[in-house]
N, C-alpha and C. Protein backbone atom coordinates (compact mmCIF):
# COMPACT_ATOMS: atom_id res chain seq x y z
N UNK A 1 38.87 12.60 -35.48
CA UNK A 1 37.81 12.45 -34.50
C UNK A 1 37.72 11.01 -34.00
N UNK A 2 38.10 10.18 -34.95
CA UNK A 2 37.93 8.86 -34.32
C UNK A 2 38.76 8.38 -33.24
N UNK A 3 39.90 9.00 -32.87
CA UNK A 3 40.53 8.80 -31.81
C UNK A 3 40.16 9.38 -30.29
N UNK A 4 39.24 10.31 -30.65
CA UNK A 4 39.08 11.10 -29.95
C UNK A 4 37.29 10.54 -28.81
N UNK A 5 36.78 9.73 -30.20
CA UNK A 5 35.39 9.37 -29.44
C UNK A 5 35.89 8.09 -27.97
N UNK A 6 36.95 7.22 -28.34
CA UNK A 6 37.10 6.34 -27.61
C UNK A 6 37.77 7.23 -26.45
N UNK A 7 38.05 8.16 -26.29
CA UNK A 7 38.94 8.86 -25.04
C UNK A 7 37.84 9.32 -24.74
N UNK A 8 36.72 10.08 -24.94
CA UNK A 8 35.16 10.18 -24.52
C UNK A 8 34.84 9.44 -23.99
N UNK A 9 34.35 8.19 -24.15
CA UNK A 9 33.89 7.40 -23.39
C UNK A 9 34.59 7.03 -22.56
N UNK A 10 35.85 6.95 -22.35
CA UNK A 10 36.57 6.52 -21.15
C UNK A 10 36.49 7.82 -20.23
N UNK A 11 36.52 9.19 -20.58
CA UNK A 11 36.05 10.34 -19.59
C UNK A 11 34.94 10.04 -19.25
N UNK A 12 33.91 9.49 -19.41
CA UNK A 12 32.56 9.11 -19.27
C UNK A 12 32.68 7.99 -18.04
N UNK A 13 33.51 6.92 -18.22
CA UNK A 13 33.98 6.04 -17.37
C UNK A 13 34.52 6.39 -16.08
N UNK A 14 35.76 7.63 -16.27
CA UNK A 14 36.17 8.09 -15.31
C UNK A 14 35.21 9.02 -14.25
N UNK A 15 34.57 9.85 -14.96
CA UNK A 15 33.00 10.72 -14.08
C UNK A 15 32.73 10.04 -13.19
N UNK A 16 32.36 8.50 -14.28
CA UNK A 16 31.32 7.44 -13.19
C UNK A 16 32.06 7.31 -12.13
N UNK A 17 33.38 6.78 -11.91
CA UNK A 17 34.62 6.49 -10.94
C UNK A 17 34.55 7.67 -10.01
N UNK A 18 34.64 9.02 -10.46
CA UNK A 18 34.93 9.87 -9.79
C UNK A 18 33.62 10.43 -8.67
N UNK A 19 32.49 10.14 -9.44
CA UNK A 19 31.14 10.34 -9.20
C UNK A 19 31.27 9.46 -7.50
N UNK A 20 31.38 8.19 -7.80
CA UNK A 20 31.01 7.25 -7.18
C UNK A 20 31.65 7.01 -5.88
N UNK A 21 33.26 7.54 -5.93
CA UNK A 21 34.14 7.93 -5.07
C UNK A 21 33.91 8.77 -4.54
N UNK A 22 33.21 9.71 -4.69
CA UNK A 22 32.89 11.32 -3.96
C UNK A 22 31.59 11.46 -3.27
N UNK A 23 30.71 10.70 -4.34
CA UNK A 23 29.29 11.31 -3.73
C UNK A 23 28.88 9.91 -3.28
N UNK A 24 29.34 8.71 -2.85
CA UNK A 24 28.76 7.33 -2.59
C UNK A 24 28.12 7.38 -1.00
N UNK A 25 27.49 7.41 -0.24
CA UNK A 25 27.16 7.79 0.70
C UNK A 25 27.14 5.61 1.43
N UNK A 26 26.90 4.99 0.62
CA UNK A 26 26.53 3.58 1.43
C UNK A 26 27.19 2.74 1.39
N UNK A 27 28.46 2.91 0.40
CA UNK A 27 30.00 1.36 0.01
C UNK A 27 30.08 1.24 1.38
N UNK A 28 30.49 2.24 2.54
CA UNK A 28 31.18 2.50 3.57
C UNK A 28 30.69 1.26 4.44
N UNK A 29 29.62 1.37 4.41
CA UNK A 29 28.44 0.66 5.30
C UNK A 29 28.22 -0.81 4.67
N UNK A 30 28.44 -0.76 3.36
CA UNK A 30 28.87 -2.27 2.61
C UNK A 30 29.49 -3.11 2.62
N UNK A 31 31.18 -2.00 3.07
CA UNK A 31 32.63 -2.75 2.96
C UNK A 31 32.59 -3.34 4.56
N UNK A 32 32.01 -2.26 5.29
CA UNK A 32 31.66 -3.13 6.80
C UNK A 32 30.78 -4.14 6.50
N UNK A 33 30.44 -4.13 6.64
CA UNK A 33 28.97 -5.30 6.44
C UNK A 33 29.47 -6.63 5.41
N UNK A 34 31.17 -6.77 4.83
CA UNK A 34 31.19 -7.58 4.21
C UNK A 34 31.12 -7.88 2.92
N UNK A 35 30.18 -6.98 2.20
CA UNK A 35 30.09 -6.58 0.94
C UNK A 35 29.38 -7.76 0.17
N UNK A 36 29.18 -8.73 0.69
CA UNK A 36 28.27 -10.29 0.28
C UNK A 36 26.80 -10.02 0.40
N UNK A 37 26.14 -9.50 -0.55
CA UNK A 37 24.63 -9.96 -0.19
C UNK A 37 23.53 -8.90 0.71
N UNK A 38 24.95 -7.28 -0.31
CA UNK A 38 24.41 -6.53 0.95
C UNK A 38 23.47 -5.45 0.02
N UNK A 39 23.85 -5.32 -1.10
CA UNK A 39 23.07 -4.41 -1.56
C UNK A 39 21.17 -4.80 -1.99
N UNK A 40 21.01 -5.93 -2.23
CA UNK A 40 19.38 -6.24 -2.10
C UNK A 40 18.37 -6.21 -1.15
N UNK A 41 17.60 -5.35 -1.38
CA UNK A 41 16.48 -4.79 -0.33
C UNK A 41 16.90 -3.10 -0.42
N UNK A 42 18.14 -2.66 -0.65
CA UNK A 42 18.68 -1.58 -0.37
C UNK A 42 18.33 -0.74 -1.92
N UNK A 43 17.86 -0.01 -2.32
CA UNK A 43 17.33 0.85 -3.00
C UNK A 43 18.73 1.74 -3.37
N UNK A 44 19.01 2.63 -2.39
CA UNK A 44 20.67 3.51 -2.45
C UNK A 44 21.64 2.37 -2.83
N UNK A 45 21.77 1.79 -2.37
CA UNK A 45 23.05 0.48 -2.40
C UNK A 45 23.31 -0.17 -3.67
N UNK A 46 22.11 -0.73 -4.31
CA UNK A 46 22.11 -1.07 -5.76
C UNK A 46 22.23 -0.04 -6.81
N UNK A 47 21.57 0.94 -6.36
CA UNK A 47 21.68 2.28 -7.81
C UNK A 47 23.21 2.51 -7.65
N UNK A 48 23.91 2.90 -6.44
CA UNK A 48 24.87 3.03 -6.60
C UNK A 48 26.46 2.01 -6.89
N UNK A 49 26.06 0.65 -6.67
CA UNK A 49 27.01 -0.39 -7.15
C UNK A 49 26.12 -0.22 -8.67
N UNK A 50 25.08 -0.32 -9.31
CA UNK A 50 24.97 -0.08 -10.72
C UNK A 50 25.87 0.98 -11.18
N UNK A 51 26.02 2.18 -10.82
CA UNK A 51 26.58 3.44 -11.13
C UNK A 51 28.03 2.86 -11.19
N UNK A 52 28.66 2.49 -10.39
CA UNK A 52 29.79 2.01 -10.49
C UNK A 52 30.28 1.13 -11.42
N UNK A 53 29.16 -0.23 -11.69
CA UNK A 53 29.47 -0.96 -12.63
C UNK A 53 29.45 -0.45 -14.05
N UNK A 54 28.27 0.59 -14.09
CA UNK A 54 28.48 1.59 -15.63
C UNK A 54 29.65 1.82 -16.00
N UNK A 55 30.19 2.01 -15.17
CA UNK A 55 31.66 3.00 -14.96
C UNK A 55 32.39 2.05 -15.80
N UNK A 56 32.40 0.83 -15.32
CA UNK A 56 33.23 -0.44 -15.66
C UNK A 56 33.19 -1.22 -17.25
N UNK A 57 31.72 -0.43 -17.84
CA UNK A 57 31.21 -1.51 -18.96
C UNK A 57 31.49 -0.41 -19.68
N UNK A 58 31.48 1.11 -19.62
CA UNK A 58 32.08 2.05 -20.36
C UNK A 58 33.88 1.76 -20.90
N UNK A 59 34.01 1.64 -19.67
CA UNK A 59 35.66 1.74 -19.37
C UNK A 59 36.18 0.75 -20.67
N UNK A 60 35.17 -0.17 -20.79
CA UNK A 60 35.50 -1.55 -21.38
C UNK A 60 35.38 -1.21 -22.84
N UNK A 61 34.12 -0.58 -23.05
CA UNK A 61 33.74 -0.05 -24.15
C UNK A 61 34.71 0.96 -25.20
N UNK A 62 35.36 1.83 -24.22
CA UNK A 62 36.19 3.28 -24.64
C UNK A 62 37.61 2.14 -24.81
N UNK A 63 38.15 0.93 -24.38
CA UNK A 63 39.37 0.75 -24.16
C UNK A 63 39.64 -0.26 -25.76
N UNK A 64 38.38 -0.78 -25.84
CA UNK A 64 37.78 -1.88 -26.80
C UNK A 64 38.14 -1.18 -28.29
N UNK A 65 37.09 0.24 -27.88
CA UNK A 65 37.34 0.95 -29.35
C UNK A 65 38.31 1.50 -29.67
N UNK A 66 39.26 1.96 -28.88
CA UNK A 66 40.30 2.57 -28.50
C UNK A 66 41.36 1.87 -29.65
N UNK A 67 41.51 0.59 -29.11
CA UNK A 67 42.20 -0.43 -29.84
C UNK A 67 41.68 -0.65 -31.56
N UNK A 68 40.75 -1.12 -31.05
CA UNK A 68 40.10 -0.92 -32.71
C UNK A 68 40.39 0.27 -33.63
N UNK A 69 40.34 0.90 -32.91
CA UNK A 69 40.98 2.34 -33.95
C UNK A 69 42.05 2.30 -34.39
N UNK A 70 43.04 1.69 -33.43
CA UNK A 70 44.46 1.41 -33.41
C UNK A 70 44.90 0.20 -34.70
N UNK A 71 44.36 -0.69 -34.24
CA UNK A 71 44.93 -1.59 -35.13
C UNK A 71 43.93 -1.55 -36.70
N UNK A 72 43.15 -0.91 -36.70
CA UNK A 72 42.25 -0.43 -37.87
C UNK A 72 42.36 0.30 -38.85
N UNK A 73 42.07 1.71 -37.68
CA UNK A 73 42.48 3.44 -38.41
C UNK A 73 41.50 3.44 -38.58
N UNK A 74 39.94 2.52 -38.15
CA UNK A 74 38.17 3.06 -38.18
C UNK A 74 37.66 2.49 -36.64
N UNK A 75 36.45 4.04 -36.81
CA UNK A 75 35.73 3.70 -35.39
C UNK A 75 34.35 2.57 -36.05
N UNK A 76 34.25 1.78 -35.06
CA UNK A 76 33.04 0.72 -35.33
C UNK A 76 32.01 1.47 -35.05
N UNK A 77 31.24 1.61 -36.13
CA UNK A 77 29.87 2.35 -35.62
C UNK A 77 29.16 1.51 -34.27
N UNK A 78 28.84 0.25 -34.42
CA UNK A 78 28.43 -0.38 -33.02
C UNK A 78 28.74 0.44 -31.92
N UNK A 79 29.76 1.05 -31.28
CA UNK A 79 29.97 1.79 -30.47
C UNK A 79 28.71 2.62 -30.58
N UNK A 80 28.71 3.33 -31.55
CA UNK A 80 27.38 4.57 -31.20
C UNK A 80 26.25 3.77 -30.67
N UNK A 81 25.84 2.95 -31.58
CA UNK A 81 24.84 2.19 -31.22
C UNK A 81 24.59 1.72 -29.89
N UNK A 82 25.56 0.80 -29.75
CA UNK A 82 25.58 0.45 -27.99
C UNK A 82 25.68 1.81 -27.16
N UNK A 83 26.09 3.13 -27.46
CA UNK A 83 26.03 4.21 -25.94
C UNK A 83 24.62 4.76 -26.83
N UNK A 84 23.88 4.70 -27.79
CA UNK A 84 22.88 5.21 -28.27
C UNK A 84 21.92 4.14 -27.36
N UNK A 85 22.32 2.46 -27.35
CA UNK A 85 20.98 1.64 -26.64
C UNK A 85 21.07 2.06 -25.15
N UNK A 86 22.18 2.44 -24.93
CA UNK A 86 22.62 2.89 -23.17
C UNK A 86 21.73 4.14 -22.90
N UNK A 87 22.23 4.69 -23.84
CA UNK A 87 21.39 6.38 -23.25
C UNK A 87 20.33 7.10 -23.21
N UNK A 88 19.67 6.38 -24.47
CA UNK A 88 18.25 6.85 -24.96
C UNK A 88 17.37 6.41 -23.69
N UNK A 89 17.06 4.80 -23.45
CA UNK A 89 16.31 4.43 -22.45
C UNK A 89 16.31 5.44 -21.16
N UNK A 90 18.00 5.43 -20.72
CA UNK A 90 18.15 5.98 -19.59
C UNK A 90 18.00 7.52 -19.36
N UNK A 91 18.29 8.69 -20.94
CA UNK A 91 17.48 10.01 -21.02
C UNK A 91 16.30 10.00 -20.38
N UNK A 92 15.92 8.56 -20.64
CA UNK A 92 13.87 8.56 -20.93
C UNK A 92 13.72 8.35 -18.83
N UNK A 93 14.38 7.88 -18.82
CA UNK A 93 14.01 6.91 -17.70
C UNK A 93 14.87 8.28 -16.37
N UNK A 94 16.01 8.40 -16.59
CA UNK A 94 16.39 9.98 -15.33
C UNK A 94 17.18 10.75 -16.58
N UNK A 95 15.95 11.83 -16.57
CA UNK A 95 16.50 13.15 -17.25
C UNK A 95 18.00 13.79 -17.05
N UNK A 96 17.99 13.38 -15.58
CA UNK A 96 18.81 14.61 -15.23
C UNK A 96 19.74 13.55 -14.64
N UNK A 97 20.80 12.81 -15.58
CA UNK A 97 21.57 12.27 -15.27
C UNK A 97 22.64 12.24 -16.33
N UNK A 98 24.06 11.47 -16.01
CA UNK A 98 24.93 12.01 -17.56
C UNK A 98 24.32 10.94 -19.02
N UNK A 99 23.21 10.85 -19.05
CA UNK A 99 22.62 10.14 -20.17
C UNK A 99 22.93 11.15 -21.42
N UNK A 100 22.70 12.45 -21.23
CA UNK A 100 22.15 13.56 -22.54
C UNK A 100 24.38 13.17 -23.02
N UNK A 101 25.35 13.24 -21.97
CA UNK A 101 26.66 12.80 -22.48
C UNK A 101 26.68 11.46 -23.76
N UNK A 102 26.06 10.30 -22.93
CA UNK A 102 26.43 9.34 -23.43
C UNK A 102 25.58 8.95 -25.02
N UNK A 103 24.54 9.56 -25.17
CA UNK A 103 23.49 9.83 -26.67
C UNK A 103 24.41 10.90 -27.19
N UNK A 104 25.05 11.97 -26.69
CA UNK A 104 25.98 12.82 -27.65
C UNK A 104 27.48 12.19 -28.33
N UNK A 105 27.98 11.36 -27.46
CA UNK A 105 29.28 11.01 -27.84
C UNK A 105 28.51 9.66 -28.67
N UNK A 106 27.19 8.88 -28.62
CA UNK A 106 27.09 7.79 -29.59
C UNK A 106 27.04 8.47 -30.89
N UNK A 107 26.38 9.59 -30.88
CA UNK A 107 25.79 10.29 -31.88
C UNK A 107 27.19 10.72 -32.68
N UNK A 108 27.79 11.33 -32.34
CA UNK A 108 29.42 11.72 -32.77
C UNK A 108 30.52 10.26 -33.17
N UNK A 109 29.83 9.04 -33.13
CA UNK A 109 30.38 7.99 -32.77
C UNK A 109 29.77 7.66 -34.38
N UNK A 110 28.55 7.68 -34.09
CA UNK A 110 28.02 7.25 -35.55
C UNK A 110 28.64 7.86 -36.73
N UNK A 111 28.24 9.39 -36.36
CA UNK A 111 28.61 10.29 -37.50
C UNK A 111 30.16 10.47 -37.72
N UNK A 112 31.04 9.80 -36.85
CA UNK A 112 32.54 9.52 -37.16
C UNK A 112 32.67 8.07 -38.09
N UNK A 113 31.76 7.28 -37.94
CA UNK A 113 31.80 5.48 -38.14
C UNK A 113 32.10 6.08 -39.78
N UNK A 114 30.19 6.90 -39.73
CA UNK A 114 29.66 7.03 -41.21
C UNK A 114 30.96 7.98 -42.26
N UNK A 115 31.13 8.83 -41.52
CA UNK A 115 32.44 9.85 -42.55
C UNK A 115 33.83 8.90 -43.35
N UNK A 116 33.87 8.18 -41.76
CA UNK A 116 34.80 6.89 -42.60
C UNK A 116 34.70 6.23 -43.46
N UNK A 117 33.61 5.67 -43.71
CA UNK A 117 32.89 5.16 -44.30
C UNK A 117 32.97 5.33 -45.60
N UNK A 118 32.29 6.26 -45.77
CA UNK A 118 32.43 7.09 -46.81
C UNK A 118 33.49 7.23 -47.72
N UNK A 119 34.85 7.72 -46.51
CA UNK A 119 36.06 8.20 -47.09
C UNK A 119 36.56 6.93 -47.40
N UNK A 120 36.35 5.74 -47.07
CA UNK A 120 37.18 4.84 -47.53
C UNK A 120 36.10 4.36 -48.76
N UNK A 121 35.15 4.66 -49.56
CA UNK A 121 34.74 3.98 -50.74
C UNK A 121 33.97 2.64 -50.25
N UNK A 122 33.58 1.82 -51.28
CA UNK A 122 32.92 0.62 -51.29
C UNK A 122 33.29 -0.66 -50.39
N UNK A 123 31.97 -1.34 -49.51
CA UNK A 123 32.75 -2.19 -48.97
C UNK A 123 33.36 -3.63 -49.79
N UNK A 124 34.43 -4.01 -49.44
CA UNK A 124 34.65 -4.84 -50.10
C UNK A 124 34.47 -7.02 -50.07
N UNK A 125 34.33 -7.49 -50.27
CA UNK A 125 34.58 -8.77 -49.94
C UNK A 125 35.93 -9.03 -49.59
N UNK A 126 35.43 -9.99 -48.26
CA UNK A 126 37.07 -10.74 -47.70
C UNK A 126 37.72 -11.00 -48.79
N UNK A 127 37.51 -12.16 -49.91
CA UNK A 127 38.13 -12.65 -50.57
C UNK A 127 38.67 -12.00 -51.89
N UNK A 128 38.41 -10.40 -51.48
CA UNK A 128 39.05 -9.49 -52.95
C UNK A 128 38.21 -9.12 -53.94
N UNK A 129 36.89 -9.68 -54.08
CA UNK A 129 36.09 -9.39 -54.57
C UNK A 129 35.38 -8.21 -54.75
């Protein structure tokens, strides 16, 4: 499973990408306009360069742990945590957005950290101790 949570969040990443590419109704009007200084005052314009940048801090997130798994063979619980501080607020804040995703894959994130955990026994001191 632990290989599997960091490819989650990068599908999570990609949505946002795909989301943002399909349904963006105002970049268009941005990339004309220069793209400097255009989204403030604009309500649509900022939610949707936010949406995009999600996309980006996920991407970062899924590629981060990804590696970590790699050169490890454990998922960092922090991951859950950080898409648990991401998602909960934002459940709270728009119901009906891919928040209920990003609290499920932290949640599966944790409960992958913790199994490891587990399976590997006591933590140990750097120095062998």
């Amino acid at each position: 499973m632990a290989k599997w949570i960091p490819r989650l969040v990068m599908a999570l990443a990609a949505a946002h990408f795909a989301v943002f590419v399909l349904a963006s109704t105002t970049f268009d009007d941005m990339a004309r306009e220069g793209l400097w200084n255009t989204a403030p005052g604009e309500p649509r314009r900022a939610y949707e360069l936010w949406f995009l940048l999600a996309g980006f801090g996920l991407l970062a997130l899924g590629t981060l742990s990804r590696r970590l798994v790699r050169d490890t063979g454990r998922l960092p619980a922090q991951l859950g945590w950080y898409l648990l501080a991401i998602g909960v607020p934002l459940l709270v804040l728009y119901p009906v957005s891919g928040a209920p995703g990003l609290v499920l894959v932290g949640v599966l994130a944790l409960l992958t950290s913790r199994q490891q955990a587990k399976a590997a026994g006591p933590a140990r001191d750097p120095r062998g101790r």
